[in-house]
C-alpha atoms as a PDB file:
ATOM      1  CA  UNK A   1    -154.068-251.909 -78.933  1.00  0.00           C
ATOM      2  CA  UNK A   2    -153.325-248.358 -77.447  1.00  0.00           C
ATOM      3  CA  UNK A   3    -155.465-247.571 -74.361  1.00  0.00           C
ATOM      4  CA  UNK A   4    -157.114-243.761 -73.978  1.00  0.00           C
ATOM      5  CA  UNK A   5    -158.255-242.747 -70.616  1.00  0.00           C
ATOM      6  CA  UNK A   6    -160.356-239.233 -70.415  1.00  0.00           C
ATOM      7  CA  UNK A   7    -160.125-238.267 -67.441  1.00  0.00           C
ATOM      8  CA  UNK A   8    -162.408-235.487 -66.752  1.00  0.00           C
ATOM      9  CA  UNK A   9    -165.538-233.704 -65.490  1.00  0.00           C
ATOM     10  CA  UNK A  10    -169.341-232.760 -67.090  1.00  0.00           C
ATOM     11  CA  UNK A  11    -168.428-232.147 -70.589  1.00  0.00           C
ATOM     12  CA  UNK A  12    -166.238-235.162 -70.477  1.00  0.00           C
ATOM     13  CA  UNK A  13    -169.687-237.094 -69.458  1.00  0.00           C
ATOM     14  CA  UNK A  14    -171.464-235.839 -71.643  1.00  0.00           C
ATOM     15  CA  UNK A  15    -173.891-233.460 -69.759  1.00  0.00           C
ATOM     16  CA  UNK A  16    -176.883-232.027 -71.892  1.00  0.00           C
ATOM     17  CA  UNK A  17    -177.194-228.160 -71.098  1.00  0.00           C
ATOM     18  CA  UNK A  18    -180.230-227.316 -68.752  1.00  0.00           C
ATOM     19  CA  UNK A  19    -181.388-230.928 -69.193  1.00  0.00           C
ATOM     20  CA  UNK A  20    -178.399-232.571 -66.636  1.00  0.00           C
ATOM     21  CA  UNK A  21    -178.765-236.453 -68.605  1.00  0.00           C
ATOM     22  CA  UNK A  22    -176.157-237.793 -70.209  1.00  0.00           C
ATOM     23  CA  UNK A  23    -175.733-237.310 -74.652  1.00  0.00           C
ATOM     24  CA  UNK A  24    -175.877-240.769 -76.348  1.00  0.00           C
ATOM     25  CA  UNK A  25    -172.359-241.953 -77.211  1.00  0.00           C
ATOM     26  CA  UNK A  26    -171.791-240.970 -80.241  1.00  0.00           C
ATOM     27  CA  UNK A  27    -172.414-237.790 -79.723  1.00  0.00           C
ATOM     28  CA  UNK A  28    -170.047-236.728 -76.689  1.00  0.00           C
ATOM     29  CA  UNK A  29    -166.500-236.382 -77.830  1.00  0.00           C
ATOM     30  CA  UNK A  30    -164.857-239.550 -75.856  1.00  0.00           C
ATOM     31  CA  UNK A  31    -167.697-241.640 -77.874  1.00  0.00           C
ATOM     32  CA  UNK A  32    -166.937-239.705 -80.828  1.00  0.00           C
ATOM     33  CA  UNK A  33    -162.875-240.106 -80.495  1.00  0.00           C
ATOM     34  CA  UNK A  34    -163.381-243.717 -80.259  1.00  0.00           C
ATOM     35  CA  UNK A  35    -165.511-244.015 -83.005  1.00  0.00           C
ATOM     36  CA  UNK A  36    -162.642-241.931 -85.167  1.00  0.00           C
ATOM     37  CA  UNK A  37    -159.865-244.066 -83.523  1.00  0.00           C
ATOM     38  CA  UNK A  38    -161.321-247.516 -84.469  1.00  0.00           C
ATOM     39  CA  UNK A  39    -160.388-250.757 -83.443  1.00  0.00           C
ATOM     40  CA  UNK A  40    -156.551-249.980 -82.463  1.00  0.00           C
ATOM     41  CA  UNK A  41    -157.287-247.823 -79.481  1.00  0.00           C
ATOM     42  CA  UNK A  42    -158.874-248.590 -76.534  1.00  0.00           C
ATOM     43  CA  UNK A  43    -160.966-245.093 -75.637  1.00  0.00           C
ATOM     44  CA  UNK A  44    -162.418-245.329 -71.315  1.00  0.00           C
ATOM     45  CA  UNK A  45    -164.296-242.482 -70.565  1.00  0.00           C
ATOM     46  CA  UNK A  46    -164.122-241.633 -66.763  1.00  0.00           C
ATOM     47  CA  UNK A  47    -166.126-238.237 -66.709  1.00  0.00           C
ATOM     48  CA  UNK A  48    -168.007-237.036 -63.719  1.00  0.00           C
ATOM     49  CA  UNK A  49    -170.053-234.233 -63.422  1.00  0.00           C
ATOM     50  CA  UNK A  50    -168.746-231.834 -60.674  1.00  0.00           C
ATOM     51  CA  UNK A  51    -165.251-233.301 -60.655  1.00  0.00           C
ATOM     52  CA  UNK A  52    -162.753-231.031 -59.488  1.00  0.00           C
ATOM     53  CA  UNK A  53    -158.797-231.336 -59.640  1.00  0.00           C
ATOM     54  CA  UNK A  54    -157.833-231.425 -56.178  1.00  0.00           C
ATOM     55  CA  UNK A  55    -160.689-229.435 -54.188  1.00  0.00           C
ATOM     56  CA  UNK A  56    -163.329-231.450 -51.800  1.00  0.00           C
ATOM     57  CA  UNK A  57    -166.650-230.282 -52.293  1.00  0.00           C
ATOM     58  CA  UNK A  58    -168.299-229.511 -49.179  1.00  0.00           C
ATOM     59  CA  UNK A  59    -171.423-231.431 -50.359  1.00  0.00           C
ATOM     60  CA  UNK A  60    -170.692-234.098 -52.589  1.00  0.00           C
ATOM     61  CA  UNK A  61    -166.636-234.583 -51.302  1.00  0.00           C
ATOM     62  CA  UNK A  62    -166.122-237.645 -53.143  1.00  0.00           C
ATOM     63  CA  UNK A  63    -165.934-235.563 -56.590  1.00  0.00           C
ATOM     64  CA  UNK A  64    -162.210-234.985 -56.037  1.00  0.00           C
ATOM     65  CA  UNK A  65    -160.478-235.489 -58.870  1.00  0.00           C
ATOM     66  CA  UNK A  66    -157.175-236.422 -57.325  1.00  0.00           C
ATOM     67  CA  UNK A  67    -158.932-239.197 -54.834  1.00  0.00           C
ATOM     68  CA  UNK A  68    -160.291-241.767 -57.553  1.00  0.00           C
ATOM     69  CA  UNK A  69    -157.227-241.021 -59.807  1.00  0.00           C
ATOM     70  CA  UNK A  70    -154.935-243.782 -58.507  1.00  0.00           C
ATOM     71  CA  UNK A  71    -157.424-246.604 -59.031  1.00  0.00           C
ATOM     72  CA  UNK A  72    -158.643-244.843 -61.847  1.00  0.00           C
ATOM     73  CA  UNK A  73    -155.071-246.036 -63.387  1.00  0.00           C
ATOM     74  CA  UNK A  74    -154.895-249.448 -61.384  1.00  0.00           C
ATOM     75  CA  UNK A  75    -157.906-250.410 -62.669  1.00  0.00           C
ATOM     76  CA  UNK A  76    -157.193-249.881 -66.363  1.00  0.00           C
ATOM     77  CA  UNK A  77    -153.987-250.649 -67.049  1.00  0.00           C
ATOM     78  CA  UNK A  78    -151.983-250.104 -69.330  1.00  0.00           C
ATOM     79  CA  UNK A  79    -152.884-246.762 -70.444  1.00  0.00           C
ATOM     80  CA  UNK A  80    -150.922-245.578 -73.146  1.00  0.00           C
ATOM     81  CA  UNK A  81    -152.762-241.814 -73.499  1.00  0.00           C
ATOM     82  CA  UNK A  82    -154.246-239.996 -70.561  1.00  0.00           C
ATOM     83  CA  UNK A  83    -156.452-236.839 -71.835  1.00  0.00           C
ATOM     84  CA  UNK A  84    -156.675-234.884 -68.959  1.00  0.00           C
ATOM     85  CA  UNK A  85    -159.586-232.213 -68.668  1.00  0.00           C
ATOM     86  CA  UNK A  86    -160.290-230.671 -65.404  1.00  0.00           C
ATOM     87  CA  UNK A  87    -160.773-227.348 -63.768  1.00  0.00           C
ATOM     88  CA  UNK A  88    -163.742-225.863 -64.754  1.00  0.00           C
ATOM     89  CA  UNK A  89    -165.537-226.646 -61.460  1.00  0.00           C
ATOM     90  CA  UNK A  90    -162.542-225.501 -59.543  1.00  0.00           C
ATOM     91  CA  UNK A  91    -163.816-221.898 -60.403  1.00  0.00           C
ATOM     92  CA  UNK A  92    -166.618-222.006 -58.363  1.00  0.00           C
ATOM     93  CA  UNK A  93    -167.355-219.336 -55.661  1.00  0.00           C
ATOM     94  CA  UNK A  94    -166.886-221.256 -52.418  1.00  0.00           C
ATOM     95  CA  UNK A  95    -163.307-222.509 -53.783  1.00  0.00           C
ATOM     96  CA  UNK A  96    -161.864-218.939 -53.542  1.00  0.00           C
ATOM     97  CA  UNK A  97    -159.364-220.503 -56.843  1.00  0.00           C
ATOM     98  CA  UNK A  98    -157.281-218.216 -58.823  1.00  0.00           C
ATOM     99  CA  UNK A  99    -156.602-219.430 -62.085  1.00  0.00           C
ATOM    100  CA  UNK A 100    -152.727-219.862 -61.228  1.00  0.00           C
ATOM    101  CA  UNK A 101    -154.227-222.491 -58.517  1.00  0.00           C
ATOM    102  CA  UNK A 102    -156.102-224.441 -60.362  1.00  0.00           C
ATOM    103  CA  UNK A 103    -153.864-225.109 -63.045  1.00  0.00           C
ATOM    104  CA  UNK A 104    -151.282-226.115 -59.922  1.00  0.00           C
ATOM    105  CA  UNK A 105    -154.255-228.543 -58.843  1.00  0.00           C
ATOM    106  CA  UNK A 106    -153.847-230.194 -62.481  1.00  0.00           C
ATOM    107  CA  UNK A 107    -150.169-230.364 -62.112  1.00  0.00           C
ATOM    108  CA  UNK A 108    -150.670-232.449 -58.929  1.00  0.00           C
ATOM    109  CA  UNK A 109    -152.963-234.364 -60.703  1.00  0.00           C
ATOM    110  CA  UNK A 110    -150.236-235.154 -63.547  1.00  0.00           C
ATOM    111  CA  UNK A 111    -147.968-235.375 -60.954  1.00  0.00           C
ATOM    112  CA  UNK A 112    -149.737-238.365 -59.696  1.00  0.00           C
ATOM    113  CA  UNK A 113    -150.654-239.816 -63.283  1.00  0.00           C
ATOM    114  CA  UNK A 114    -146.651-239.914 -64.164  1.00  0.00           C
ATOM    115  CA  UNK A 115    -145.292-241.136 -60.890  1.00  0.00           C
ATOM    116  CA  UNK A 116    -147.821-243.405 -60.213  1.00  0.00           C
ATOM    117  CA  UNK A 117    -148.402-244.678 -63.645  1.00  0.00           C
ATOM    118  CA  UNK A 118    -144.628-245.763 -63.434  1.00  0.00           C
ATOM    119  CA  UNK A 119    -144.725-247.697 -60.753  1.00  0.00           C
ATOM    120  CA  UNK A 120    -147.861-249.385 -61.319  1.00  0.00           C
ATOM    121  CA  UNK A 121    -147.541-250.574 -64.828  1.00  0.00           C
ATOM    122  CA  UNK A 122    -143.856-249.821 -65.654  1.00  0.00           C
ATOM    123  CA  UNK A 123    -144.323-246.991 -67.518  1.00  0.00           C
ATOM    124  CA  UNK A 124    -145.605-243.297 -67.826  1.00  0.00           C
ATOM    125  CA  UNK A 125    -148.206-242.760 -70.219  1.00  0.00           C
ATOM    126  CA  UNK A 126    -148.196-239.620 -72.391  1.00  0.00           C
ATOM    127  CA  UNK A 127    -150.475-236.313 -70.669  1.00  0.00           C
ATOM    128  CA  UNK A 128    -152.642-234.385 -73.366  1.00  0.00           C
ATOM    129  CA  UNK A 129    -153.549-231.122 -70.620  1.00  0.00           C
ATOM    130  CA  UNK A 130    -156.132-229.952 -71.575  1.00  0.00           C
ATOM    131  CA  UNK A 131    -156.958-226.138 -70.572  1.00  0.00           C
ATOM    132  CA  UNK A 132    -160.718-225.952 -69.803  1.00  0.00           C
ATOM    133  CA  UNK A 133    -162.757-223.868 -72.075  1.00  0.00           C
ATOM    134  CA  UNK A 134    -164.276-220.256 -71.114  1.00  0.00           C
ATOM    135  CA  UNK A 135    -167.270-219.796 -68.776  1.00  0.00           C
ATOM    136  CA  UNK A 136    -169.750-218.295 -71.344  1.00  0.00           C
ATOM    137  CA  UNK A 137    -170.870-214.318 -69.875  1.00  0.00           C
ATOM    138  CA  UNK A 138    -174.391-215.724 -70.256  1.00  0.00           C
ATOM    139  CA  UNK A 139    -173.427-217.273 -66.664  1.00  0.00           C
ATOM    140  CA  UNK A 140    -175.006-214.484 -64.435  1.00  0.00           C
ATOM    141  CA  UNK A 141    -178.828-216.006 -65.749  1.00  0.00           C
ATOM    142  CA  UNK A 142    -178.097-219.667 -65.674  1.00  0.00           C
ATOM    143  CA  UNK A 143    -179.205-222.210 -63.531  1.00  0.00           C
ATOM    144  CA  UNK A 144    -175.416-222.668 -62.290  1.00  0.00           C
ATOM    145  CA  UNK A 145    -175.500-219.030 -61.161  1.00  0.00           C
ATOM    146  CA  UNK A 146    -174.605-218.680 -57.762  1.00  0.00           C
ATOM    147  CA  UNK A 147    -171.898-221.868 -57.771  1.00  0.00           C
ATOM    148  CA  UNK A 148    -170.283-219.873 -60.550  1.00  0.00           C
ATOM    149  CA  UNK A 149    -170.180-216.248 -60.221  1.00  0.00           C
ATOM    150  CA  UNK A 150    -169.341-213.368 -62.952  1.00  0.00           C
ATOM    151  CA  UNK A 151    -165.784-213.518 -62.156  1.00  0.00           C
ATOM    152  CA  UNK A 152    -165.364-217.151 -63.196  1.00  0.00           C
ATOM    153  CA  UNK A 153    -165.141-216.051 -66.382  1.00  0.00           C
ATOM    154  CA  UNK A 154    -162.478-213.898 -66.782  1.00  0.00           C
ATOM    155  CA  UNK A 155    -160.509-216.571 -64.545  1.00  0.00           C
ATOM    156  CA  UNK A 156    -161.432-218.832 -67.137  1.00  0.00           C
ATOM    157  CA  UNK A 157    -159.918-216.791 -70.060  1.00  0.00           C
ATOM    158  CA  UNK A 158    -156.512-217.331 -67.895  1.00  0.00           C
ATOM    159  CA  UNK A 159    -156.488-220.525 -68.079  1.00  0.00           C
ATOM    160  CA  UNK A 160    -154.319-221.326 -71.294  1.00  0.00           C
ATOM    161  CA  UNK A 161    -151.330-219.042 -69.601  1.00  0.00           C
ATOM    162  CA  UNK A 162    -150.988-221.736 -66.457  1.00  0.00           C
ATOM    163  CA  UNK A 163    -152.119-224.641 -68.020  1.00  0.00           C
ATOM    164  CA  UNK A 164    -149.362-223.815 -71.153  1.00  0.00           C
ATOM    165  CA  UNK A 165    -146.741-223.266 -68.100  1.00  0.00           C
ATOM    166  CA  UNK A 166    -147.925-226.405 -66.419  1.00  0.00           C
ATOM    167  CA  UNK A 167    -147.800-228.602 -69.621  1.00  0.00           C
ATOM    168  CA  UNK A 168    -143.994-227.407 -70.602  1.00  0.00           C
ATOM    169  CA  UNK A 169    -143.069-228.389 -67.342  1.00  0.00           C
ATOM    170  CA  UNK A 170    -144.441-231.309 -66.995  1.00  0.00           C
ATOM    171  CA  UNK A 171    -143.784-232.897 -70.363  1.00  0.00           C
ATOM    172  CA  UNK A 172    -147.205-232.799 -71.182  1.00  0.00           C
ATOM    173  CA  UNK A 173    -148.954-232.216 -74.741  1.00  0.00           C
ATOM    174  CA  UNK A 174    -150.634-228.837 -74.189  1.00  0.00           C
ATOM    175  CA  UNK A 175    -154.141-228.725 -76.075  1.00  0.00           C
ATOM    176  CA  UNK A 176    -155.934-225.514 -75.182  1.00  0.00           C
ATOM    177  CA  UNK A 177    -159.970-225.941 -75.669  1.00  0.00           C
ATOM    178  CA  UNK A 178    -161.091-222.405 -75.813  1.00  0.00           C
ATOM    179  CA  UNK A 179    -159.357-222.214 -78.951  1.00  0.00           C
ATOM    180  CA  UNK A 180    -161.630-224.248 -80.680  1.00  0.00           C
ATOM    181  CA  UNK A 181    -165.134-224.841 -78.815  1.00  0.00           C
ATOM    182  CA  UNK A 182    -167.503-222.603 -76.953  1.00  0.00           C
ATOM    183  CA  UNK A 183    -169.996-223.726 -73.644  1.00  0.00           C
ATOM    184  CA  UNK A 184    -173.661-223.789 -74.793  1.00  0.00           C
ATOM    185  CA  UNK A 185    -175.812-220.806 -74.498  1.00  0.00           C
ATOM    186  CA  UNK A 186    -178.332-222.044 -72.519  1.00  0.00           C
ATOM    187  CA  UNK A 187    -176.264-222.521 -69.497  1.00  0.00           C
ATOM    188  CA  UNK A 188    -172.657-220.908 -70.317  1.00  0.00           C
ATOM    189  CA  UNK A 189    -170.939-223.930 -68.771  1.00  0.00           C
ATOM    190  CA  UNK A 190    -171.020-227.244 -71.081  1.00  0.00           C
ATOM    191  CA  UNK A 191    -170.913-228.625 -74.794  1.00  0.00           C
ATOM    192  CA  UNK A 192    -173.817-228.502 -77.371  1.00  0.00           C
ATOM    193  CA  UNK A 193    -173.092-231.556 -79.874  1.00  0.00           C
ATOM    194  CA  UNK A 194    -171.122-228.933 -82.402  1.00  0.00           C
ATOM    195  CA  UNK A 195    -168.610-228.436 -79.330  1.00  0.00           C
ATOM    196  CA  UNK A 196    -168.850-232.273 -79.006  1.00  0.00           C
ATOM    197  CA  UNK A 197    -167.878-232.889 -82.109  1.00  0.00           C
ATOM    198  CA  UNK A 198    -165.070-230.380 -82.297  1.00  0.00           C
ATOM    199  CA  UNK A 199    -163.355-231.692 -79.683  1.00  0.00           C
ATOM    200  CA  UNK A 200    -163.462-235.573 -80.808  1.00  0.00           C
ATOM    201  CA  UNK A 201    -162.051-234.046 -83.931  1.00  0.00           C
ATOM    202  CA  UNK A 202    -159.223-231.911 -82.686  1.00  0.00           C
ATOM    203  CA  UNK A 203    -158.267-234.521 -79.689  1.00  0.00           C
ATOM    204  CA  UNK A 204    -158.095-237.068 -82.611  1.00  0.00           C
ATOM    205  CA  UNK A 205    -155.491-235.405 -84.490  1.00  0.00           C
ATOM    206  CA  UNK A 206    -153.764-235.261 -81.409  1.00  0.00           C
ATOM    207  CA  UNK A 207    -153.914-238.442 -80.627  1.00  0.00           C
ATOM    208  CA  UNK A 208    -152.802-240.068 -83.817  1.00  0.00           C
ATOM    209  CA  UNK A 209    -149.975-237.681 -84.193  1.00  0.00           C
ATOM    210  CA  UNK A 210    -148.466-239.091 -80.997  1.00  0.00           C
ATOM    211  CA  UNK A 211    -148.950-242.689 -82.299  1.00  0.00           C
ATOM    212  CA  UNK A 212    -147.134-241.178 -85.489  1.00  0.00           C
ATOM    213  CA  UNK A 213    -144.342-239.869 -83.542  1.00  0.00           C
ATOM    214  CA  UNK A 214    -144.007-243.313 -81.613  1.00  0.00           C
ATOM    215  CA  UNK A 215    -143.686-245.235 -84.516  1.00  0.00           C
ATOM    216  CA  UNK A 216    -140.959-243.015 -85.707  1.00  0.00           C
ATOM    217  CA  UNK A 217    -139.001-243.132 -82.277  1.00  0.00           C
ATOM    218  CA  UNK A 218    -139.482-239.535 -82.061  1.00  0.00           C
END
């Protein structure tokens, strides 16, 4: 059995737009991946709402991404597939975060995953970096308005370009969300189920394709 760790932030959880509880599993897209996966893989969803990559939050500090990484891994190895999706909360206002920065927060983060990893269970698993998806323009009327401001967005449409970089360099698989989901309306920052689903879907392919190219030796 192949192990799947998402490692990520709100729309990893599963957060319902304007409502802040949680979508029943088989709805949010780790659920949904494991559901399309079946018995061979192994699917741990680790999302937390507010997680950044590598920036303490001056109120709740403990939703660091890169402090609960390391046990993250300890605690559930052997992980064969890390799907890493972080960086949309690095955008807010009081991080001062250029696009170019946070993806360098995710590379510290797969830094860690790959180094770690290798010494802890004897092997590096593979990266899927995923690039975070756009801050909707709606964001200047939602509740989240004042965390995020109106320039979040267009740092968010720069995200592919660094993530891309980061994900060449690193050896990672480079899966770019904006490309195929949108953030809800009603609060320009996380999934409606469509999104959900789209992203189980897509992330599936990806996932099986590297099991495809294992089994070849590729």
């Amino acid at each position: 059995m192949k192990t799947v760790l998402c490692y990520g932030d709100s729309n990893t959880y599963g957060y319902i737009p304007s409502l802040g509880i949680r979508y029943a599993d088989g709805i949010r897209w780790p659920g949904r991946l494991k559901m399309l996966l079946g018995q061979d893989y192994a699917v741990i969803e680790e999302g937390c709402s507010g997680r950044t990559t590598v920036y303490d939050d001056p109120i709740a500090g403990w939703k660091n991404g890169r402090d609960y990484l390391k046990p993250c891994i300890h605690s559930h190895r052997p992980i064969d597939i890390v799907i890493l999706a972080l960086g949309s909360n690095d955008l807010k206002a009081n991080f001062h975060a250029s696009a170019a920065d946070i993806a360098a927060g995710a590379e510290t983060l797969v830094d860690i995953i790959q180094t770690f990893s290798l010494e802890d269970q004897g092997f590096s698993p593979q990266i899927v970096l995923v690039s975070p998806p756009e801050i909707g323009e709606g964001i200047i009327s939602s509740e989240f308005y004042g965390a995020f401001l109106e320039d979040a967005v267009e740092r968010s449409r720069e995200f592919p370009h660094y993530y891309k970089e980061v994900a060449e360099r690193k050896g990672c698989i480079f899966f770019n969300a904006a490309a195929y989901v949108k953030v809800s309306e009603e609060d320009s920052l996380h999934f409606d189920p469509e999104a959900h689903r789209i992203m189980a879907e897509k992330l599936y392919q990806v996932v099986r394709q590297i099991g495809a190219e294992e089994q070849h030796g590729i």
